[in-house]
N, C-alpha and C. Protein backbone atom coordinates (compact mmCIF):
# COMPACT_ATOMS: atom_id res chain seq x y z
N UNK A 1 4.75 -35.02 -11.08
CA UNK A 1 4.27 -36.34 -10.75
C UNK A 1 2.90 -36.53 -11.37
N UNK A 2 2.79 -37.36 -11.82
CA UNK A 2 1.03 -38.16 -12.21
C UNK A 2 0.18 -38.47 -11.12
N UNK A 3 -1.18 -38.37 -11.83
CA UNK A 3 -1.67 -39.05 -10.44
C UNK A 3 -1.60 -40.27 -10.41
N UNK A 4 -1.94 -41.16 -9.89
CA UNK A 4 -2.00 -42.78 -9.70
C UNK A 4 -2.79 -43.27 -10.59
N UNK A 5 -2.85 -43.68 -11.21
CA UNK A 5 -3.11 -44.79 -12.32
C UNK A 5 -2.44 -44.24 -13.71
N UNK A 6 -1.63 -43.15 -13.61
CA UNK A 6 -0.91 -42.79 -14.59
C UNK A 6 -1.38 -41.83 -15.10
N UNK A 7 -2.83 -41.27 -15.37
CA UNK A 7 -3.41 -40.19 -16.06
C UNK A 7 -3.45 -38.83 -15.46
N UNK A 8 -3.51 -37.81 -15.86
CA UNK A 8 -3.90 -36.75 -15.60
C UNK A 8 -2.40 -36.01 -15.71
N UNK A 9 -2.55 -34.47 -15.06
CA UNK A 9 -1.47 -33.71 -15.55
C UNK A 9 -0.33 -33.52 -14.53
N UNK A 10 0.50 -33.79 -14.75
CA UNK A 10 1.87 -33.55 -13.92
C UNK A 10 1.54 -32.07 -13.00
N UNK A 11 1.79 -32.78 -11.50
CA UNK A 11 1.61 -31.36 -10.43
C UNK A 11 2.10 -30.23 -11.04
N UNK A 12 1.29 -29.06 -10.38
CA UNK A 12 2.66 -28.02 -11.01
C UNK A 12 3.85 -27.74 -9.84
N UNK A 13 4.57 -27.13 -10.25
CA UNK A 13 5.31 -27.00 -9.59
C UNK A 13 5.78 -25.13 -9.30
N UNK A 14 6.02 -25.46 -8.23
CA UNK A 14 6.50 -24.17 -7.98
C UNK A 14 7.65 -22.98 -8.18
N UNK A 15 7.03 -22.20 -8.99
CA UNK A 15 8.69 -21.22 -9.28
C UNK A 15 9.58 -20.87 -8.27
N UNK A 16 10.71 -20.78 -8.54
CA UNK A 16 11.91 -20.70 -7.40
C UNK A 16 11.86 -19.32 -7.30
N UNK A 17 11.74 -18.62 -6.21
CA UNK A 17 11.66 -17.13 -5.94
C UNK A 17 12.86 -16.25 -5.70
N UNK A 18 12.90 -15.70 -6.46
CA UNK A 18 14.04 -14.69 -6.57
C UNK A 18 14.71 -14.19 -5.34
N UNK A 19 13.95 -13.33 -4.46
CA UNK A 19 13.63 -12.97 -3.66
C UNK A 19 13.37 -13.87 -2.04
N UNK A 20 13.50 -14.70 -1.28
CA UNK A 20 12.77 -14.73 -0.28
C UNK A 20 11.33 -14.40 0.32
N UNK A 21 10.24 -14.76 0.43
CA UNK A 21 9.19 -13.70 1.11
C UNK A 21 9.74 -13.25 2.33
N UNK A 22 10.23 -14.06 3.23
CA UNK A 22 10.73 -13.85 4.57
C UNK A 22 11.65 -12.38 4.76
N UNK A 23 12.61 -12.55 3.69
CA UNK A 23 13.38 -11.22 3.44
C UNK A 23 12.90 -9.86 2.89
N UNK A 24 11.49 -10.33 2.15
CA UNK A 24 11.45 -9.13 1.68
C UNK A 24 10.25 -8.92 2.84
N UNK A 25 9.67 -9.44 3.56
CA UNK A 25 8.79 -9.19 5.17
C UNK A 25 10.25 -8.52 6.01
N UNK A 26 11.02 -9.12 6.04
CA UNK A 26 12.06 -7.92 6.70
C UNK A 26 12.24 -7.00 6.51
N UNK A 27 12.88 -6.42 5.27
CA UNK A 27 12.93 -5.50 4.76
C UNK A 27 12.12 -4.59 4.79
N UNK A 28 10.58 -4.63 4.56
CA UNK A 28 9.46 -4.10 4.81
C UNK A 28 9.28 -3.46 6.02
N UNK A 29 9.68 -4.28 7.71
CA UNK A 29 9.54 -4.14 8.77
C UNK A 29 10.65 -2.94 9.06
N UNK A 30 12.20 -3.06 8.95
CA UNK A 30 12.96 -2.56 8.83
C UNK A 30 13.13 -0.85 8.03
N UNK A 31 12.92 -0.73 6.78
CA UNK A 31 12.26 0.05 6.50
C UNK A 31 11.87 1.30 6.87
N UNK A 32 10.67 0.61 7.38
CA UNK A 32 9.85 1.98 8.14
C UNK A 32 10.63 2.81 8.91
N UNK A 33 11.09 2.22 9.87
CA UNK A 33 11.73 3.02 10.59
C UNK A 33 12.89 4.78 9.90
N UNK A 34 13.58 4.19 9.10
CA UNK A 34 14.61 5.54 8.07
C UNK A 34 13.82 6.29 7.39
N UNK A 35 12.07 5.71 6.90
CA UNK A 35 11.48 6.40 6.05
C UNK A 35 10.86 7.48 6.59
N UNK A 36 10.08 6.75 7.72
CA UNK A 36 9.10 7.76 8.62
C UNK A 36 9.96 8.50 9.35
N UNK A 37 11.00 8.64 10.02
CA UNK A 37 12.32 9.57 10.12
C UNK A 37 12.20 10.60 8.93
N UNK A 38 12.77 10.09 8.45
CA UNK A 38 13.01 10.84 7.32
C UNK A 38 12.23 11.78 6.84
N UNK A 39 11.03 11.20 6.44
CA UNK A 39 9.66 12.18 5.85
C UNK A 39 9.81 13.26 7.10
N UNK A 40 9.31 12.57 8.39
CA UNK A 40 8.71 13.65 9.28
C UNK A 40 10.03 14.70 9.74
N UNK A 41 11.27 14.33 9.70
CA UNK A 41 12.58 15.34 9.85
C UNK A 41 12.25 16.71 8.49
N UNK A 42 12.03 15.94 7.81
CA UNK A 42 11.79 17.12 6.19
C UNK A 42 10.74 17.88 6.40
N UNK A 43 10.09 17.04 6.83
CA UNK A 43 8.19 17.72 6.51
C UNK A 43 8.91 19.01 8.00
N UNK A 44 9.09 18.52 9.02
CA UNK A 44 9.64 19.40 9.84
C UNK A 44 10.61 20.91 10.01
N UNK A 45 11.13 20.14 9.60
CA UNK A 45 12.45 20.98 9.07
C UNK A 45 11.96 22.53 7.87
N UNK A 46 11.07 21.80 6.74
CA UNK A 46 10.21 22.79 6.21
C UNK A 46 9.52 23.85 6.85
N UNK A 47 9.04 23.34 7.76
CA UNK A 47 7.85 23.93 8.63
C UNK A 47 9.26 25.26 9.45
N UNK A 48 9.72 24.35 10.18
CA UNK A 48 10.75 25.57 11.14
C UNK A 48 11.14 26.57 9.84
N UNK A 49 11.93 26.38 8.72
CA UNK A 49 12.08 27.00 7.69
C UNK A 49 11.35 28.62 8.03
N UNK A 50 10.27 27.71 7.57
CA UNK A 50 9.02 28.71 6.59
C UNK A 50 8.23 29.55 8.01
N UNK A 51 8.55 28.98 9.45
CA UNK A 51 7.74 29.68 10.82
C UNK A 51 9.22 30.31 11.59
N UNK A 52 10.33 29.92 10.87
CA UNK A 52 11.71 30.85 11.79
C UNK A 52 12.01 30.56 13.23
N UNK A 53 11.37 29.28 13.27
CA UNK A 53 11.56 28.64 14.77
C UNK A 53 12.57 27.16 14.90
N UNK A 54 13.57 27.10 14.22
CA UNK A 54 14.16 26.14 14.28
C UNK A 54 14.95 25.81 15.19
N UNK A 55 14.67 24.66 16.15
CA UNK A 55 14.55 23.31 15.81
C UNK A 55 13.71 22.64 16.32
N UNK A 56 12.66 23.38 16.82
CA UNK A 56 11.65 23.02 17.82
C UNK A 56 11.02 22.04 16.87
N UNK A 57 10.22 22.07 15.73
CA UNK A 57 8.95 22.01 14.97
C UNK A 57 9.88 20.36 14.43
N UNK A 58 11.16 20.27 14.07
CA UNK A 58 11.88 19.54 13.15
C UNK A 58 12.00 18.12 14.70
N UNK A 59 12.32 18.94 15.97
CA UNK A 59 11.98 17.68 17.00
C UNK A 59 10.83 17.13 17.01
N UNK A 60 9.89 17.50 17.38
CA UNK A 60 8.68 17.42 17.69
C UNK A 60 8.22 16.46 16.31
N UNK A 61 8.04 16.71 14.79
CA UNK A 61 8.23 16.16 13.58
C UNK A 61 8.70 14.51 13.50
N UNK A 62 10.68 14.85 14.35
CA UNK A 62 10.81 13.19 14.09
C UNK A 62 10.39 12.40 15.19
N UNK A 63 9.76 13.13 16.49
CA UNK A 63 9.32 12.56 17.32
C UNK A 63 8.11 11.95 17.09
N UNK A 64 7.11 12.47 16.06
CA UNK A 64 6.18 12.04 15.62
C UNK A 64 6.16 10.89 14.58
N UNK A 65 6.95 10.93 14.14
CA UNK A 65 7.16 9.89 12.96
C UNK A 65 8.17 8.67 13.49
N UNK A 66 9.09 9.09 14.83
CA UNK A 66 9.43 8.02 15.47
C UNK A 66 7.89 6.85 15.96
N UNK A 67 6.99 8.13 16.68
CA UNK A 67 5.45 7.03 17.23
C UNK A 67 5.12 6.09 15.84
N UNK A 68 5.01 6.83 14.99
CA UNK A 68 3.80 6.00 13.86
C UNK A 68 4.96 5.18 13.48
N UNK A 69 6.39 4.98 13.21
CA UNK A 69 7.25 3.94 12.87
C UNK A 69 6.92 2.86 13.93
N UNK A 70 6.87 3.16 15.24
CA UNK A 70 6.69 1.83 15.83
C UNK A 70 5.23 1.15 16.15
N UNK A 71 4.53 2.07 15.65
CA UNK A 71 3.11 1.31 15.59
C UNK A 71 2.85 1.23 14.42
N UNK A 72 3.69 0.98 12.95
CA UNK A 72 2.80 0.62 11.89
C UNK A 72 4.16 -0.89 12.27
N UNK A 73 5.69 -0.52 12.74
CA UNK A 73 6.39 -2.02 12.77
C UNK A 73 5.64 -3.13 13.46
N UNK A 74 5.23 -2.69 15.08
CA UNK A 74 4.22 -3.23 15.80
C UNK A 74 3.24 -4.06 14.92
N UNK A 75 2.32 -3.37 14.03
CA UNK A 75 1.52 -4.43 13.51
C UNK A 75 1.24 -4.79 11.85
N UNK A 76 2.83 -4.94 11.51
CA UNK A 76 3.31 -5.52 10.64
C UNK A 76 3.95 -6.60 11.57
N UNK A 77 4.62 -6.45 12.43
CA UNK A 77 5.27 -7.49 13.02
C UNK A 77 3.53 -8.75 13.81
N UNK A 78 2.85 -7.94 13.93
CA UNK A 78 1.73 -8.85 14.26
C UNK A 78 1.06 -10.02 12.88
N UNK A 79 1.00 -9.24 12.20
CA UNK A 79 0.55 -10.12 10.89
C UNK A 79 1.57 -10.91 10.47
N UNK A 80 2.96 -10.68 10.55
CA UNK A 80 3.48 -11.48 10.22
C UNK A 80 3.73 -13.25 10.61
């Protein structure tokens, strides 16, 4: 569009996004949860390995990475 009296430069306009933001803010939120599992089951699981105490160290591990999954979703879900 012009501005009014005809001069100046046509608005810009906005690129059509591939992606969603909304979806990829989901995704993000969602996420966390399989990753931080995940890491802290391994990082765990290593540990019992390498100390011959398995499965104590590998609970305790995804229990820990269960906490920090719901307090980094917690305030991702806040900013959002």
């Amino acid at each position: 569009m012009d501005t009014p009296g005809g001069t100046g430069h046509p608005a810009r306009r906005r690129r059509p996004e591939l992606i969603p933001r909304e979806f990829l803010r989901v995704i993000a939120v969602w996420s966390l949860i399989p990753s931080y599992l995940l890491a802290g089951g391994l990082i765990g699981y290593a540990l019992d390995r390498w100390l011959k105490v398995f499965p104590y160290i590998t609970a305790v591990g995804l229990l820990i990475a269960l906490v920090f999954a719901v307090r980094d979703m917690l305030r991702l879900h806040r900013s959002l």
